[in-house]
Structures are given as C-alpha cells and as structure tokens.
C-alpha atoms as a PDB file:
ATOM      1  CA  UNK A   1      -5.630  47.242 -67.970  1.00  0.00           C
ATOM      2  CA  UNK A   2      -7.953  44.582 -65.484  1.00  0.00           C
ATOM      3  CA  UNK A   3      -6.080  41.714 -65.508  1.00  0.00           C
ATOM      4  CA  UNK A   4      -8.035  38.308 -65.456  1.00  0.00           C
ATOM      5  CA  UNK A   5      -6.883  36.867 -61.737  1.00  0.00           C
ATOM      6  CA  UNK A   6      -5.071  33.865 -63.224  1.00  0.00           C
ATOM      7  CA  UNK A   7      -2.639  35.861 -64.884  1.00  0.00           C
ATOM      8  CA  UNK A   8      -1.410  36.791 -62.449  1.00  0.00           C
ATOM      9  CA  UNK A   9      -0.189  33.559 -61.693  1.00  0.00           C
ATOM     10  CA  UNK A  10       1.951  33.244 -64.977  1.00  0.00           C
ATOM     11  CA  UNK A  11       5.766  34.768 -65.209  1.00  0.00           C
ATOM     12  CA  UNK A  12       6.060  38.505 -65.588  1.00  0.00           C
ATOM     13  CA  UNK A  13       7.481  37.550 -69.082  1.00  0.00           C
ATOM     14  CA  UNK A  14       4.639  35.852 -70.267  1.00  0.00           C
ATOM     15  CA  UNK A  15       2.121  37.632 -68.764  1.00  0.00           C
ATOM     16  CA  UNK A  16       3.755  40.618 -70.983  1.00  0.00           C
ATOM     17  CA  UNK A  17       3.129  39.086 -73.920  1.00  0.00           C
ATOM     18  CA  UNK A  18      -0.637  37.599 -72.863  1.00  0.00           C
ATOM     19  CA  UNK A  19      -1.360  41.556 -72.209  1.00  0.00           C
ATOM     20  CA  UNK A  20       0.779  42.470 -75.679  1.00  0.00           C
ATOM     21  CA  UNK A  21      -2.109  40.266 -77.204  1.00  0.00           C
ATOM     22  CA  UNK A  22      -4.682  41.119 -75.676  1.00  0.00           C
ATOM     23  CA  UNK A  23      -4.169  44.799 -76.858  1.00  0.00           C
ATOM     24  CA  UNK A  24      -3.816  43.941 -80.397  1.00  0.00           C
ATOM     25  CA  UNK A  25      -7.371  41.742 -80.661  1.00  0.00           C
ATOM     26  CA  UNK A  26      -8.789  45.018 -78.964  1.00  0.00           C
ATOM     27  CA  UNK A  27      -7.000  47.710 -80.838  1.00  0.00           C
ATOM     28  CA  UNK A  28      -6.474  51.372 -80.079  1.00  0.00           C
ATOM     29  CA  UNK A  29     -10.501  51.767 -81.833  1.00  0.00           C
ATOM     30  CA  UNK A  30     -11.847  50.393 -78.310  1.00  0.00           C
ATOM     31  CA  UNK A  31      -9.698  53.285 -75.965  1.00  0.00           C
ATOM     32  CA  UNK A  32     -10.337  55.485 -78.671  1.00  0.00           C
ATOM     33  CA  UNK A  33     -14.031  55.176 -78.003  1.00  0.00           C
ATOM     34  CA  UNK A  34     -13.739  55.452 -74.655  1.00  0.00           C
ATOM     35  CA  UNK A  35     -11.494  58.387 -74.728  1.00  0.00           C
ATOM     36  CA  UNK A  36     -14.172  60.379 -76.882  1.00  0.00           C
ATOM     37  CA  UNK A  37     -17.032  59.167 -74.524  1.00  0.00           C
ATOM     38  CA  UNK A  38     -15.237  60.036 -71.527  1.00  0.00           C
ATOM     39  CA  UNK A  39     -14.485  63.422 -72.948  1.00  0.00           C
ATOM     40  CA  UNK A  40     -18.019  63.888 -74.068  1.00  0.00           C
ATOM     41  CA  UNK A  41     -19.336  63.018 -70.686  1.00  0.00           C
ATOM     42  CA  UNK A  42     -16.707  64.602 -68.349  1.00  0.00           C
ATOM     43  CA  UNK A  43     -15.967  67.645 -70.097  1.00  0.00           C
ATOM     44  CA  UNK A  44     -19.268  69.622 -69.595  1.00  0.00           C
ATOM     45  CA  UNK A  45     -18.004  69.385 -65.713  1.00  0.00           C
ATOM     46  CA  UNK A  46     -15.694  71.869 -66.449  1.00  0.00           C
ATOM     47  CA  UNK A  47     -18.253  74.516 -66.409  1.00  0.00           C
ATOM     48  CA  UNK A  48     -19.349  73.208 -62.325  1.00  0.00           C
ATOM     49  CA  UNK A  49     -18.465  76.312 -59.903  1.00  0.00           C
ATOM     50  CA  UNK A  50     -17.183  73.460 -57.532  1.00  0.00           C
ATOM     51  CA  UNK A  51     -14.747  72.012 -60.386  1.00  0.00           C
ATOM     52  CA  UNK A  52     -11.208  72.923 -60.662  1.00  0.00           C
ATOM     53  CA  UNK A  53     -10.306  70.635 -63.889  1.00  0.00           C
ATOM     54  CA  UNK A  54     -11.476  67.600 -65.897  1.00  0.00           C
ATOM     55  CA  UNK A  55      -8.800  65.864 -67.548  1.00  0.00           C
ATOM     56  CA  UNK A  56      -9.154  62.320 -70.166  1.00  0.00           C
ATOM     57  CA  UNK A  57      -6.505  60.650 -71.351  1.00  0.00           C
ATOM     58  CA  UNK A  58      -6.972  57.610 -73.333  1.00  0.00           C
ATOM     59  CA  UNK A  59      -9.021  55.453 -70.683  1.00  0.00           C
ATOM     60  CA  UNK A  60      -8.685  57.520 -67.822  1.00  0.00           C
ATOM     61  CA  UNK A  61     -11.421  60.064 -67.051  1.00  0.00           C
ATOM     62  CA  UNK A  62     -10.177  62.598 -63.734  1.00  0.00           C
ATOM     63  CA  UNK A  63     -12.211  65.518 -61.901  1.00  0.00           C
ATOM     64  CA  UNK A  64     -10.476  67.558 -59.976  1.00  0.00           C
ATOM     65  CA  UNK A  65     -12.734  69.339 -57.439  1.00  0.00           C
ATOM     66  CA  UNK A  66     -12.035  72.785 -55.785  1.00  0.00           C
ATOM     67  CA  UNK A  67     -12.400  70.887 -52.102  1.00  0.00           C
ATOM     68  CA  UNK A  68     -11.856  67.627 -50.976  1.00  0.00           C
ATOM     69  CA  UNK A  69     -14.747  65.250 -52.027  1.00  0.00           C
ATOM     70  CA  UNK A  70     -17.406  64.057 -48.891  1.00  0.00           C
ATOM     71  CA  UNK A  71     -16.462  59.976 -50.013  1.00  0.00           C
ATOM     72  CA  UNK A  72     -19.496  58.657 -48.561  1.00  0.00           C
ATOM     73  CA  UNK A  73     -21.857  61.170 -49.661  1.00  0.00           C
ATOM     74  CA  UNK A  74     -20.122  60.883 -53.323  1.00  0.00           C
ATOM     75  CA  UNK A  75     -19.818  56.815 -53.295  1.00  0.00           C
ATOM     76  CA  UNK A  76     -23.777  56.477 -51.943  1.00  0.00           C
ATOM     77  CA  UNK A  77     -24.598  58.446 -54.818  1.00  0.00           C
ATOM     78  CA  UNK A  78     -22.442  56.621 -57.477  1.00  0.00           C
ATOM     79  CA  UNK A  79     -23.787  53.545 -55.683  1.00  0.00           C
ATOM     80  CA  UNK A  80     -27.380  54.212 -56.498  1.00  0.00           C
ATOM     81  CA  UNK A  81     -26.431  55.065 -59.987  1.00  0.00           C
ATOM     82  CA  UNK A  82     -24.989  51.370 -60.934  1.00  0.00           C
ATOM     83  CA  UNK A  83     -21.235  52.612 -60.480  1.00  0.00           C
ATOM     84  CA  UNK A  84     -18.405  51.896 -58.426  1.00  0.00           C
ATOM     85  CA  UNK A  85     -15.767  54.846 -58.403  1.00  0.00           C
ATOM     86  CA  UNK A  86     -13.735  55.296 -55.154  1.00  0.00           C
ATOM     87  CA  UNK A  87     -12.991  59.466 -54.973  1.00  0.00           C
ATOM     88  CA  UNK A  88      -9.582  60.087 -53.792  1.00  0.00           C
ATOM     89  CA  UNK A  89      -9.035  63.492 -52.257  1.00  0.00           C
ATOM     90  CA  UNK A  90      -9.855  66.194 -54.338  1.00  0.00           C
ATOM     91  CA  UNK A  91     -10.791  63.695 -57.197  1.00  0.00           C
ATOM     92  CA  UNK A  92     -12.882  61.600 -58.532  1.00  0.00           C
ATOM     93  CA  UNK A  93     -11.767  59.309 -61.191  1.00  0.00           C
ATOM     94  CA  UNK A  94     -12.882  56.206 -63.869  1.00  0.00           C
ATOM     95  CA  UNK A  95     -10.399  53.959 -65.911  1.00  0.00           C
ATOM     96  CA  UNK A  96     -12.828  51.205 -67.302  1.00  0.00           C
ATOM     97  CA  UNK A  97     -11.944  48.221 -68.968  1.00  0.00           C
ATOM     98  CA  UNK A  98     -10.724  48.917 -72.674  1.00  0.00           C
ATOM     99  CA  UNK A  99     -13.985  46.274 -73.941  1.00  0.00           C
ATOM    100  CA  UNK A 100     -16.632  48.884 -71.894  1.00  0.00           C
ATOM    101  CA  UNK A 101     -19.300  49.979 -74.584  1.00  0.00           C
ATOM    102  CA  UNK A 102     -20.383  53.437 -75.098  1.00  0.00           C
ATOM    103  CA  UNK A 103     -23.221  52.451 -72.800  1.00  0.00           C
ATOM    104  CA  UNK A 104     -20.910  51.457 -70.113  1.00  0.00           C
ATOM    105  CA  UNK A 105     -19.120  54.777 -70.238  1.00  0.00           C
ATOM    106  CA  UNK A 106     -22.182  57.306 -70.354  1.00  0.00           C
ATOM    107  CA  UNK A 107     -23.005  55.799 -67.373  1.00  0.00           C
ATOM    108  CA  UNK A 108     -20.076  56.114 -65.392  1.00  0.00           C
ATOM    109  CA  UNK A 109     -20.047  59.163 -66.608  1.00  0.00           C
ATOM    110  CA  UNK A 110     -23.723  60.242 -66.091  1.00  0.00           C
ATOM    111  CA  UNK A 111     -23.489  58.708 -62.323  1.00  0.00           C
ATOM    112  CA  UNK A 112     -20.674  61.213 -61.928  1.00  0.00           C
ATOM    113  CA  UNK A 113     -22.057  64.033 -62.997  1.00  0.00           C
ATOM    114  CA  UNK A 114     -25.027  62.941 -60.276  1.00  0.00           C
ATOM    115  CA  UNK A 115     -22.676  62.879 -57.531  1.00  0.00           C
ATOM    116  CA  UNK A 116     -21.532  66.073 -57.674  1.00  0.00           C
END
C-alpha cells in the first residue's frame, strides 16, 4: 500500500491501525477490481514468444520475460505511454494504488504490453 508521507512520521503502532482503516473504507471490491483488470490486461502476454510467465495476485501484476529486459529501451517506452514502471531483471512489474480506476489499470497495462 502507498503510504501518504506523513505517516510515516506517526508510531509503527498507530500507523497500523491508520493503514487497518484505510483498508476497510476501501474494501477488498477496489483490489478485487484491480486484480481482474490486471489479469485481463496482463494475461494475453502469456501468449508473447519472448514471455516466460505472467503472474497477478491481488494488486500486483508481474511479467516474467525469457531474457533480461533492455531498462531504458522498456522505461522510454512506458514513459511515452503515461506510465512509470521500473523493470527489474527479467521482469517487469505494476502494484498500483488500491483507489486506481479501471482506467488507471488498462493503461498500465496497455503501456506494457507496448513496451514489449
């Protein structure tokens, strides 16, 4: 979960139960939508010769690649898309806030099929 920076600044033990809050007003329905979108959007990947897996679980989208990702060539292109992902390795992965819209998502996920 993003954190807001100032809550950082409370107590571990209070800032447990500002984020125990915060996930009730939001509900499992928002990562719920955003675990269909992402697997909507990401799965299809599966079916690129130069992807080894595609894997969502609740708010985390990952695809594995076959190679190790070019991370400039792959960041330009997310770039010029409207999205910020930072590929690691052999993968390229999204965790978005839990209040993203379905909009948000199909275009993170939409930028990364363009990247690849």
């Amino acid at each position: 979960m993003v954190q807001p920076s100032w809550l950082t600044l409370l107590p571990v033990q209070l800032r447990l139960k500002v984020l125990t809050c915060f996930s009730k007003v939001i509900g499992s329905q928002g990562i719920d939508m955003i675990e269909k979108e992402l697997r909507n959007g990401l799965l299809p990947l599966k079916e690129n010769d130069s992807v080894e897996d595609v894997r969502v679980l609740g708010a985390i989208g990952v695809v594995e690649m076959k190679e190790f990702i070019d991370v400039e060539k792959t960041q330009s292109r997310l770039i010029e898309n409207g999205v910020w992902l930072r590929p690691f390795g052999k993968l390229l992965y999204t965790m978005p806030p839990f209040v993203s819209s379905g909009l948000d998502i199909h275009k993170i996920t939409s930028a990364i099929h363009s990247s690849l």
